[in-house]
Protein backbone atom coordinates (compact mmCIF):
# COMPACT_ATOMS: atom_id res chain seq x y z
CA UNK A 1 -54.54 0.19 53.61
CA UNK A 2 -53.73 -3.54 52.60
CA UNK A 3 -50.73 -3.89 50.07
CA UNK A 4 -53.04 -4.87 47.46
CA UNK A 5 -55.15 -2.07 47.60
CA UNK A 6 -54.19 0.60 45.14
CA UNK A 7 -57.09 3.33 46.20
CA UNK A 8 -60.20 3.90 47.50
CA UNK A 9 -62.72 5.43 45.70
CA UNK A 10 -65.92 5.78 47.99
CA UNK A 11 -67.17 1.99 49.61
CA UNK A 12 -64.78 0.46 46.72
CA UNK A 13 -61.32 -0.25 46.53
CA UNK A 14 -59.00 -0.23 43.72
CA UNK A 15 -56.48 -3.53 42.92
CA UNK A 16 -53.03 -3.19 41.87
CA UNK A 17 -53.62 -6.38 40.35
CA UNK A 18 -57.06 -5.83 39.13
CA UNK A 19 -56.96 -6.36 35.93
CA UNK A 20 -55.40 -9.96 36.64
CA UNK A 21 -58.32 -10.77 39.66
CA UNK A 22 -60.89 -9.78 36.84
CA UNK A 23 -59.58 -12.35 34.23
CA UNK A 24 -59.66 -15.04 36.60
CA UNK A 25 -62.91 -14.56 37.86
CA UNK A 26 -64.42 -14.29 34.38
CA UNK A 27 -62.55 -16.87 32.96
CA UNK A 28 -63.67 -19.46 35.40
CA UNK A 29 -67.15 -17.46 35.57
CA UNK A 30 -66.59 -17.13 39.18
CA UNK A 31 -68.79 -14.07 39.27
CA UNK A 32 -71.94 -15.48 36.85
CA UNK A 33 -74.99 -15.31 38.49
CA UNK A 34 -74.46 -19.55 38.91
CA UNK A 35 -72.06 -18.60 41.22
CA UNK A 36 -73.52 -15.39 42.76
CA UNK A 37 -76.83 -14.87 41.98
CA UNK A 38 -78.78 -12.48 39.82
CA UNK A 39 -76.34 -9.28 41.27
CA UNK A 40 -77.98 -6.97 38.64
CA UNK A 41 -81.74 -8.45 39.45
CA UNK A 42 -81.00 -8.39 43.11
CA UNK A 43 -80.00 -4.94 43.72
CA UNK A 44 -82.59 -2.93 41.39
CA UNK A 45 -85.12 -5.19 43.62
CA UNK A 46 -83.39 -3.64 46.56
CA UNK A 47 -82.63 -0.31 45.68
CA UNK A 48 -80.62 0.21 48.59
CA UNK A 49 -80.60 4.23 50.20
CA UNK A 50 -77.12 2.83 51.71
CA UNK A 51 -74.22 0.66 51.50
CA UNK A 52 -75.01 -1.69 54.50
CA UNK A 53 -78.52 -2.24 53.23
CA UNK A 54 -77.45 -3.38 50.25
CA UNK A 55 -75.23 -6.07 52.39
CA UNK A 56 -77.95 -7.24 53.88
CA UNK A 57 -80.19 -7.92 50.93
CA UNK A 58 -77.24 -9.57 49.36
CA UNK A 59 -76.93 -12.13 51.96
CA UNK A 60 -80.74 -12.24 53.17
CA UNK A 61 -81.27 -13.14 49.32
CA UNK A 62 -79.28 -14.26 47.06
CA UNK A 63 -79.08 -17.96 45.83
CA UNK A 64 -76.78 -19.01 42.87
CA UNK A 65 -78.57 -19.64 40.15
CA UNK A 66 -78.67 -23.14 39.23
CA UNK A 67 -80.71 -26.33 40.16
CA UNK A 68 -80.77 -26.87 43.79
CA UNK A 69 -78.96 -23.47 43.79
CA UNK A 70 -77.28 -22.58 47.52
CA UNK A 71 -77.88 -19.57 49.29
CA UNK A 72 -74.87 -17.05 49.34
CA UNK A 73 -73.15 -16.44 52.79
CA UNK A 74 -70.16 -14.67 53.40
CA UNK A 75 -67.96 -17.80 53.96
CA UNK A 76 -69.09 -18.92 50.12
CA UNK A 77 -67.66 -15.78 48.96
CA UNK A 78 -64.31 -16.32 50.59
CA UNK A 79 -64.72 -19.80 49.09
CA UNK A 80 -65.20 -18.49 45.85
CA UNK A 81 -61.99 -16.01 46.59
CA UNK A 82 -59.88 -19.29 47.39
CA UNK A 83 -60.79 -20.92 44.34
CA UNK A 84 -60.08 -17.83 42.33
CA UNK A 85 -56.51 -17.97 44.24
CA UNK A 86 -55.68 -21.23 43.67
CA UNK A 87 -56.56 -20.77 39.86
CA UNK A 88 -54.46 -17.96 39.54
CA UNK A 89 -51.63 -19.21 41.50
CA UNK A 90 -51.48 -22.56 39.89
CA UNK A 91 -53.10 -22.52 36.54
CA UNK A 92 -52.36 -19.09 35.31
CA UNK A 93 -48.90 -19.46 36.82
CA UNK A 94 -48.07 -22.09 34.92
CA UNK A 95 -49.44 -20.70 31.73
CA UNK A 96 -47.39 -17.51 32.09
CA UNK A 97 -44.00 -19.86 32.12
CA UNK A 98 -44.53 -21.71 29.07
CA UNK A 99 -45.83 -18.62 27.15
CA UNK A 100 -42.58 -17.45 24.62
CA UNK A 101 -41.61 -14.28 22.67
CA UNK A 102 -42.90 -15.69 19.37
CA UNK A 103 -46.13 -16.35 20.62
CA UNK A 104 -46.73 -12.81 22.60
CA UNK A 105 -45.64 -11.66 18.82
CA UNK A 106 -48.07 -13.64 16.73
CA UNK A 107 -51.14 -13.05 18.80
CA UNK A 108 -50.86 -9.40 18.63
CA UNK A 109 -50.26 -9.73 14.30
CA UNK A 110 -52.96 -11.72 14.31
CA UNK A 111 -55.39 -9.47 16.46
CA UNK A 112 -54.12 -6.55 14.60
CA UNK A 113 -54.12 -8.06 11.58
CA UNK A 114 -56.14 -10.52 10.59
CA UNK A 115 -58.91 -10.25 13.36
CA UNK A 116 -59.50 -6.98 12.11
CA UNK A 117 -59.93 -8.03 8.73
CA UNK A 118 -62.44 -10.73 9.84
CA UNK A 119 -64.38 -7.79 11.75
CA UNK A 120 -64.08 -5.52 9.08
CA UNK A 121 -65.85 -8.50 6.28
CA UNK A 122 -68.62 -9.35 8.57
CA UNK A 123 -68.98 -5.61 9.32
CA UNK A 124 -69.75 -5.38 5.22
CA UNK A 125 -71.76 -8.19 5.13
CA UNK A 126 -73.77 -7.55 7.83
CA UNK A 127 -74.06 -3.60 7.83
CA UNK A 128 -74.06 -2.99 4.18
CA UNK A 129 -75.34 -6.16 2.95
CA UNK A 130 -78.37 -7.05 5.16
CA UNK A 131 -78.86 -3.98 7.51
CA UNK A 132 -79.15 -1.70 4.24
CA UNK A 133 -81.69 -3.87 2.65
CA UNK A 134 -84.02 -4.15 5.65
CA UNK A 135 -83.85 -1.01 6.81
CA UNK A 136 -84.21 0.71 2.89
CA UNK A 137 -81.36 3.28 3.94
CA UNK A 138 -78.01 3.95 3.48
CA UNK A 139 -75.45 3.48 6.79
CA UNK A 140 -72.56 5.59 7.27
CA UNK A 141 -69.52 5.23 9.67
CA UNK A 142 -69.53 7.24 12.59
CA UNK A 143 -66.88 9.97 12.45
CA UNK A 144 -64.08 9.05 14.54
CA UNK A 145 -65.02 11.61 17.20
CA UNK A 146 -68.13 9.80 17.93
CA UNK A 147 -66.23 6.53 17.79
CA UNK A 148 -63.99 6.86 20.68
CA UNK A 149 -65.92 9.72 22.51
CA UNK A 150 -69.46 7.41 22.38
CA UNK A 151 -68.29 4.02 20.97
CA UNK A 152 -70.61 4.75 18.14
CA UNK A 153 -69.55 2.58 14.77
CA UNK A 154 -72.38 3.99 12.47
């Protein structure tokens, strides 16, 4: 198993650094379907029985989507892996060093804090104040249960 690799868990393997990879790619939207292709689109069009026919689709048909769009090949993927390396290594890098204690500290009061205030206001407004009045019913909170078991608010 490669040092990066954490598990596997059937055809897919698990990052130690996963969470990291993921922010990069989505922050740079390295895995929009401008830079991939229509994933979701492409493999319900599929419907591959197995793993390796699903590879084969992939590459057979997938084009980024964008004007004058290129068709995806293996070697733009490890492009697109190098970019997301170099963005990591020198971008991110050099935002982790000039990140300090006192910021780390005010982001999370102000997520906690006052983000959750502004969710909770346009929750009202929008829930009780318009929802109610189109729908001619009254809307309850979901019991907490439901909240974290379903990610049901009401």
């Amino acid at each position: 198993m490669k040092d990066w690799h954490k598990e596997k868990d059937g055809e897919n393997y698990r990052y130690l650094r996963e969470t990291l990879l993921n922010y990069g790619l989505n922050r740079w939207g390295l895995n929009k379907a401008a830079s991939v292709g229509k994933t979701s689109e492409l493999i319900r069009s599929c419907a591959p029985k197995t793993y390796q026919d699903w590879v084969d689709f992939y590459f057979n048909k997938a084009v980024q989507n964008k004007k004058n769009g290129i068709p995806i090949t293996i070697d733009y993927i490890e492009e697109l892996g190098k970019t997301l390396y170099v963005k990591l290594t020198e971008v991110v890098s050099k935002e982790l060093e000039s990140i300090s204690l006192e910021e780390c500290i005010d982001y999370v009061y102000n997520l906690v804090i006052n983000r959750t205030f502004e969710g909770y206001q346009t929750e009202i407004k929008t829930i009780y104040g318009i929802l109610e009045k189109e729908l001619g019913c009254t809307i309850k909170p979901a019991p907490d249960k439901w909240d974290r078991s379903y990610s049901v608010d009401f």
